[in-house]
Protein backbone atom coordinates (compact mmCIF):
# COMPACT_ATOMS: atom_id res chain seq x y z
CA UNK A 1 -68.94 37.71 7.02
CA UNK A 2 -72.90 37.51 7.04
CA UNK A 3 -74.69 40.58 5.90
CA UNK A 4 -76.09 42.25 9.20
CA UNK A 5 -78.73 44.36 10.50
CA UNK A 6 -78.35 47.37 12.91
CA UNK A 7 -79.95 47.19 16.18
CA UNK A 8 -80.74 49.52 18.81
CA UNK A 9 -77.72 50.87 20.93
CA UNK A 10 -79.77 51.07 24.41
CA UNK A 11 -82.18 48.18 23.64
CA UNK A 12 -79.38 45.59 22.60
CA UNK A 13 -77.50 46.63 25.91
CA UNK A 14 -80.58 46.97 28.45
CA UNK A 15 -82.46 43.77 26.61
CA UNK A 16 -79.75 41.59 27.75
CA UNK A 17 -80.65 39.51 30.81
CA UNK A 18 -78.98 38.13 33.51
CA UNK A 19 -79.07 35.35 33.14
CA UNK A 20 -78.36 34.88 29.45
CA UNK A 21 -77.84 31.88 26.82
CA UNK A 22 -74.82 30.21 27.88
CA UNK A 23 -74.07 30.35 24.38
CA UNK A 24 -73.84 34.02 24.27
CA UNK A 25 -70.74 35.54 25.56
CA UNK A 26 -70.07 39.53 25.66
CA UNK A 27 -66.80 41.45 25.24
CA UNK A 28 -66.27 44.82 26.08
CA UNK A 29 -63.72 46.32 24.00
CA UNK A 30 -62.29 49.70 25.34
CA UNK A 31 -59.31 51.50 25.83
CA UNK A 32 -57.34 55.32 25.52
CA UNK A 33 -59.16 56.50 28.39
CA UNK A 34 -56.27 59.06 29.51
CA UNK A 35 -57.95 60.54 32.25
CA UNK A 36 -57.05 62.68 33.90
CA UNK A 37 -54.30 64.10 31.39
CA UNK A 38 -56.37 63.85 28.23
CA UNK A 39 -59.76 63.84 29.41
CA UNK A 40 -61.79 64.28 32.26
CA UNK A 41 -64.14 61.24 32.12
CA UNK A 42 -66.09 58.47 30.12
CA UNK A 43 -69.53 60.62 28.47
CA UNK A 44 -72.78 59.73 30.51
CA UNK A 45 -74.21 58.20 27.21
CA UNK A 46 -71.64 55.76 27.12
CA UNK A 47 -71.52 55.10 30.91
CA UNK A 48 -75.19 54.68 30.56
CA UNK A 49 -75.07 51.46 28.71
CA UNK A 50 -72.39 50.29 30.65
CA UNK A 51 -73.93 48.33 33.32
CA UNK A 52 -72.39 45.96 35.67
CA UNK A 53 -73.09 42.16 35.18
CA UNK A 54 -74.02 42.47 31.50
CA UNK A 55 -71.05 41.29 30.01
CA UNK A 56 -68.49 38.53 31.36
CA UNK A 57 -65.20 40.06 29.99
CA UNK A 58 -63.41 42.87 29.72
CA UNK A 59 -60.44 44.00 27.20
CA UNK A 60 -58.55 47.36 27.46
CA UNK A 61 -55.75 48.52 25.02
CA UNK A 62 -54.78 50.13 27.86
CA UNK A 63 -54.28 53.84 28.78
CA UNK A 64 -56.15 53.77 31.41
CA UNK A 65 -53.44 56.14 33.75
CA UNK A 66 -55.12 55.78 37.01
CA UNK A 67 -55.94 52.73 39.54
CA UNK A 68 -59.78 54.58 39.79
CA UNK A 69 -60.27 53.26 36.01
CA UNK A 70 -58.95 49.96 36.33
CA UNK A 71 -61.65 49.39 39.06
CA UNK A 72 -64.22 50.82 37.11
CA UNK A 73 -63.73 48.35 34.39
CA UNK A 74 -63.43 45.51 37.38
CA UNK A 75 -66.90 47.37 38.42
CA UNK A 76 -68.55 45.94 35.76
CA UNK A 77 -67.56 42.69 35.22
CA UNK A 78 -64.94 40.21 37.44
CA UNK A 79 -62.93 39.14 34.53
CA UNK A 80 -60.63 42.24 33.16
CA UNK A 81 -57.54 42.01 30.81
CA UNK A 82 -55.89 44.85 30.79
CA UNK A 83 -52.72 45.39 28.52
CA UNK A 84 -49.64 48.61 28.96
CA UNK A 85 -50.08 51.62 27.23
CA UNK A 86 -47.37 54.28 26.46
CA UNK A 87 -49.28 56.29 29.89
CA UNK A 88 -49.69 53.73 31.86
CA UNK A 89 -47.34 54.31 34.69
CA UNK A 90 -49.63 53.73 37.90
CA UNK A 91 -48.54 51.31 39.59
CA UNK A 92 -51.50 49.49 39.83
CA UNK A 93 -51.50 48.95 36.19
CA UNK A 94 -48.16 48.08 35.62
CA UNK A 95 -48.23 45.16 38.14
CA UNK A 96 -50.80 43.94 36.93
CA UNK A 97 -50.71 44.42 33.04
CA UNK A 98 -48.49 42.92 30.52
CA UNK A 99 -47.58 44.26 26.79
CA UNK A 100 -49.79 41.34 25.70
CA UNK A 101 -51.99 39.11 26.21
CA UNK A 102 -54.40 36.26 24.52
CA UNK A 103 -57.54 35.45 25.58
CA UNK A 104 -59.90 32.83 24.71
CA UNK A 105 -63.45 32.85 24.58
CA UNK A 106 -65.50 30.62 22.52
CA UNK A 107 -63.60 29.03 19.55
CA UNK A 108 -61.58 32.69 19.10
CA UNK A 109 -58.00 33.29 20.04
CA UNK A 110 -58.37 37.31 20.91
CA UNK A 111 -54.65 39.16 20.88
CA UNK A 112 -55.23 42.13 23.19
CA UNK A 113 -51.97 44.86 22.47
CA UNK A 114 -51.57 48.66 22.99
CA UNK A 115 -50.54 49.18 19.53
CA UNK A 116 -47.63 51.86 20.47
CA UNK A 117 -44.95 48.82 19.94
CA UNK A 118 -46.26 48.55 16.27
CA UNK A 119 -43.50 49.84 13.39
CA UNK A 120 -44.36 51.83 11.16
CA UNK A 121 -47.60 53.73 13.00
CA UNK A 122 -48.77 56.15 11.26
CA UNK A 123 -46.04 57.52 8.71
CA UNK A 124 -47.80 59.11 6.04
CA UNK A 125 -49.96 60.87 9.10
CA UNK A 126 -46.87 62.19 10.07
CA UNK A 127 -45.59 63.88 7.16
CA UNK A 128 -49.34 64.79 5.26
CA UNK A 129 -52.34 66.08 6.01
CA UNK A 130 -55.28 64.17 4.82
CA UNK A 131 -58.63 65.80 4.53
CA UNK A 132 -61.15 63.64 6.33
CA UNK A 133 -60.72 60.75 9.32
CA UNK A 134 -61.37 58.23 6.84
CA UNK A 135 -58.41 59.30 4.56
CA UNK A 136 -56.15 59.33 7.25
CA UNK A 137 -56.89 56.07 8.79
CA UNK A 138 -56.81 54.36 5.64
CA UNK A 139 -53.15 55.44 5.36
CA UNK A 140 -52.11 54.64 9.17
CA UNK A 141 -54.02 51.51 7.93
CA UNK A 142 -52.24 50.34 5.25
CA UNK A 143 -48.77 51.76 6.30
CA UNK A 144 -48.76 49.22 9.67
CA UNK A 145 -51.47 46.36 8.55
CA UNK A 146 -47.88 44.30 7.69
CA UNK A 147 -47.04 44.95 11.08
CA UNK A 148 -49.71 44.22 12.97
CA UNK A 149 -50.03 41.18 10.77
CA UNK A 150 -46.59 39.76 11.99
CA UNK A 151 -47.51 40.31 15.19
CA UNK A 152 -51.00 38.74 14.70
CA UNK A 153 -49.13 35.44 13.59
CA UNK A 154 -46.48 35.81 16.12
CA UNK A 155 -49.51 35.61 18.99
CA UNK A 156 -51.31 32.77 16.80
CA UNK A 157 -54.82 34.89 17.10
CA UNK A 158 -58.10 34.58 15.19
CA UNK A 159 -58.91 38.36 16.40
CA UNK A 160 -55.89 41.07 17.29
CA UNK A 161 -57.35 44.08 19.22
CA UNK A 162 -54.78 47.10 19.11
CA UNK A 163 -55.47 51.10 20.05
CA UNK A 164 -53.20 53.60 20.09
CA UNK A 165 -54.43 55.49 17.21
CA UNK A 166 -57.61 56.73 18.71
CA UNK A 167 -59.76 56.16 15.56
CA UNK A 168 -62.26 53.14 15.47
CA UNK A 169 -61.85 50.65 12.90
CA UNK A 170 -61.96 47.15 11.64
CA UNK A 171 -60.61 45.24 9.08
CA UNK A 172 -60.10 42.07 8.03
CA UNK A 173 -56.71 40.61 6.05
CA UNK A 174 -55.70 37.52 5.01
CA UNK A 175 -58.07 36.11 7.35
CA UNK A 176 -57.48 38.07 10.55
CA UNK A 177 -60.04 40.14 12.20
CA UNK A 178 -58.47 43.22 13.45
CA UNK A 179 -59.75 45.61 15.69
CA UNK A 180 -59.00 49.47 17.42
CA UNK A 181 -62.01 50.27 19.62
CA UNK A 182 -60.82 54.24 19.22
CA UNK A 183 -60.88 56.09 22.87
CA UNK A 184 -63.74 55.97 24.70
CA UNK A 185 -63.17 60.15 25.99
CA UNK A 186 -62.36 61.22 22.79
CA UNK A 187 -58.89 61.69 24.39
CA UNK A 188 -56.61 64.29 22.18
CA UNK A 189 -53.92 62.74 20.19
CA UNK A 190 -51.43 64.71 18.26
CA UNK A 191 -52.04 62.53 15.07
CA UNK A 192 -56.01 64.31 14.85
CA UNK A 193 -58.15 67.55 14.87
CA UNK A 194 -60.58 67.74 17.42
CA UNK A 195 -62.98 67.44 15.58
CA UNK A 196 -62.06 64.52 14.20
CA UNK A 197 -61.88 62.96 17.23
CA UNK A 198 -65.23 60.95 18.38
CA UNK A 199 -65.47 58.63 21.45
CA UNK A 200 -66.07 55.07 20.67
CA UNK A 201 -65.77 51.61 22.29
CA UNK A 202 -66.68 48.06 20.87
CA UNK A 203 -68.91 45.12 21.98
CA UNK A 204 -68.38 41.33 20.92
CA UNK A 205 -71.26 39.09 21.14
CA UNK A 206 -69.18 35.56 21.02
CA UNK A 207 -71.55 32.64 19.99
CA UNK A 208 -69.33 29.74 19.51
CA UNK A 209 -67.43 30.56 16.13
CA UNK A 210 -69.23 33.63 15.29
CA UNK A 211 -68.17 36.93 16.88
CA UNK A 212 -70.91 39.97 16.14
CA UNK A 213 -68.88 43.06 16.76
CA UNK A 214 -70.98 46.44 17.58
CA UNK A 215 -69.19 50.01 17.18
CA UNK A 216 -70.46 52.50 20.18
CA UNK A 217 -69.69 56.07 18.35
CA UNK A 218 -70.83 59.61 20.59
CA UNK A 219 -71.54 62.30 17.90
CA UNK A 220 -72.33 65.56 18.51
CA UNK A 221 -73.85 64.29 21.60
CA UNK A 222 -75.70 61.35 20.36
CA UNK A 223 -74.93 57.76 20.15
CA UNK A 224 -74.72 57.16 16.10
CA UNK A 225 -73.76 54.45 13.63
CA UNK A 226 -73.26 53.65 10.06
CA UNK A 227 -75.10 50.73 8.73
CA UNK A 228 -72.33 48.01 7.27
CA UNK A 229 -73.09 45.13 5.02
CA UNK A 230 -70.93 41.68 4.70
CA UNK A 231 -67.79 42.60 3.61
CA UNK A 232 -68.73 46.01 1.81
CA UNK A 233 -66.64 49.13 2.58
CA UNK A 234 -69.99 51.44 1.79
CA UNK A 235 -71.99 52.38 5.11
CA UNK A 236 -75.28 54.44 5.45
CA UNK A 237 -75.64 56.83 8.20
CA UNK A 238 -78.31 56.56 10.58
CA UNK A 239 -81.66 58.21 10.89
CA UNK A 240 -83.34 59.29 13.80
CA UNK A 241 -82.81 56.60 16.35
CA UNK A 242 -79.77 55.86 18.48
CA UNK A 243 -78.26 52.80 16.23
CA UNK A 244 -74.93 50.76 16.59
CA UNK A 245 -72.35 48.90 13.82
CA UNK A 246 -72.81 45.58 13.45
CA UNK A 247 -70.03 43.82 12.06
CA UNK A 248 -70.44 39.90 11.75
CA UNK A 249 -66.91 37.80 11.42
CA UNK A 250 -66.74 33.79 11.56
CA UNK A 251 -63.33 32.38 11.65
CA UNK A 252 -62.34 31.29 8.20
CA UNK A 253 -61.31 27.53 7.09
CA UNK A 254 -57.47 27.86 7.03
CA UNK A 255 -57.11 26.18 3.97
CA UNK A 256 -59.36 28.73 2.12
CA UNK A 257 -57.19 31.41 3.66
CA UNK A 258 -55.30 33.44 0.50
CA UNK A 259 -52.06 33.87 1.17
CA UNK A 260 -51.14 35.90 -1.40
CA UNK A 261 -50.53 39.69 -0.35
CA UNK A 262 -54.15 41.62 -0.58
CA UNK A 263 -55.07 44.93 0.53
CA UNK A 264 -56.94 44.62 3.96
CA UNK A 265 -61.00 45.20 3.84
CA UNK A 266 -61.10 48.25 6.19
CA UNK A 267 -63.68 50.29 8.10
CA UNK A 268 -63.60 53.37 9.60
CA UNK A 269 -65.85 55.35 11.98
């Protein structure tokens, strides 16, 4: 991963034209919507910077729960994956939505699951309270990487994209980018406080083999970021300005990958 530099959240989004580099490809990464049950819609900040005709795919984790989400997301671009969550029962979303799916775009293989199939989830959550977000993702984390890892291999992906969990990470083990864009409401999961729960989504900026990856986080009304560096698990907060991650990830040579077990480099939001 190259060392990266944070750019504006609104600017980054707005700056994009129409008719952009063919080169450049955008991914919207989103998912745990749960409205109505959970929430009651998508913040304005975040709505905001999602305009139509900006970026040329979609990927949900699903939980979406209604057909008036589903063509929201088809609102903004023509090309939407959607995969089942645990909610999902519309039928609009069930006819149309699979428990996986693998998309291509540039030289990536993207897995696209809900993440509620995954065993274990989130054992240690279950049984102890940890004191900050961080803490207990890292343990969800660690406790189902193996999992998610089979699965991973199973799908033959460069990138898997799982939710379920609410919390916005990524990490990257044994070679395998892995990503949870959180839930874009902030939806209430049994697993977290509320305030430990903070609306997020992801964007992928695909350029051939290199996938920039920008974390969309609302706190305390404000769209706000930590700063990472190539492969560091230290982040600064940032000052003053609406700022987003930037995570850079180029697919590795196979033969460098280490197969030898490793504990996965993880971030959390």
């Amino acid at each position: 991963m190259d060392s990266t530099v944070p750019l504006p959240v609104i600017d980054f989004f707005l700056s994009v034209p129409l008719d952009a580099s063919a080169d450049m490809v955008l991914v919207l990464v989103i998912g745990d919507i749960h409205i109505p049950h959970r929430a009651f819609s998508i913040p304005a900040k975040f709505r905001k910077l999602l305009v139509p005709n900006k970026m040329q795919h979609v990927l949900s984790t699903g939980n979406l729960c209604t057909r008036e989400m589903l063509d929201y997301l088809r609102s903004l671009t023509g090309d939407v994956h959607v995969v089942k969550g645990d909610f999902d029962d519309d039928t609009a979303i069930t006819k149309t939505a699979s428990d996986s799916k693998v998309v291509t775009v540039g030289a990536f293989r993207i897995g696209l699951i809900h993440g509620h199939q995954i065993v274990p989830w989130g054992s240690d959550k279950a049984n102890t309270r940890c004191s900050t977000t961080a803490e207990m993702s890292t343990k969800i984390f660690v406790d189902e990487i193996e999992a998610l890892s089979t699965r991973a291999i199973q799908l033959d992906v460069d990138v898997l994209v799982s939710g379920h969990s609410h919390v916005c990470s990524s990490r990257v083990h044994k070679g395998i980018l892995y990503l949870n864009p959180g839930s874009a409401t902030g939806a209430f999961t049994p697993l977290l406080t509320e305030s430990e729960i903070v609306p997020s989504f992801m964007l992928l900026d695909v350029q051939g083999d290199v996938m920039s990856v920008y974390i969309y986080r609302l706190v305390d009304d404000a769209v706000k970021n930590l700063t990472l560096k190539s492969g560091a698990c230290d982040a600064q907060e940032g000052r003053g300005t609406a700022v987003v991650d930037r995570l850079d990830y180029r697919i590795p040579s196979r033969s460098c990958q280490d197969p030898s077990p490793q504990a996965p480099s993880t971030h959390i939001y």
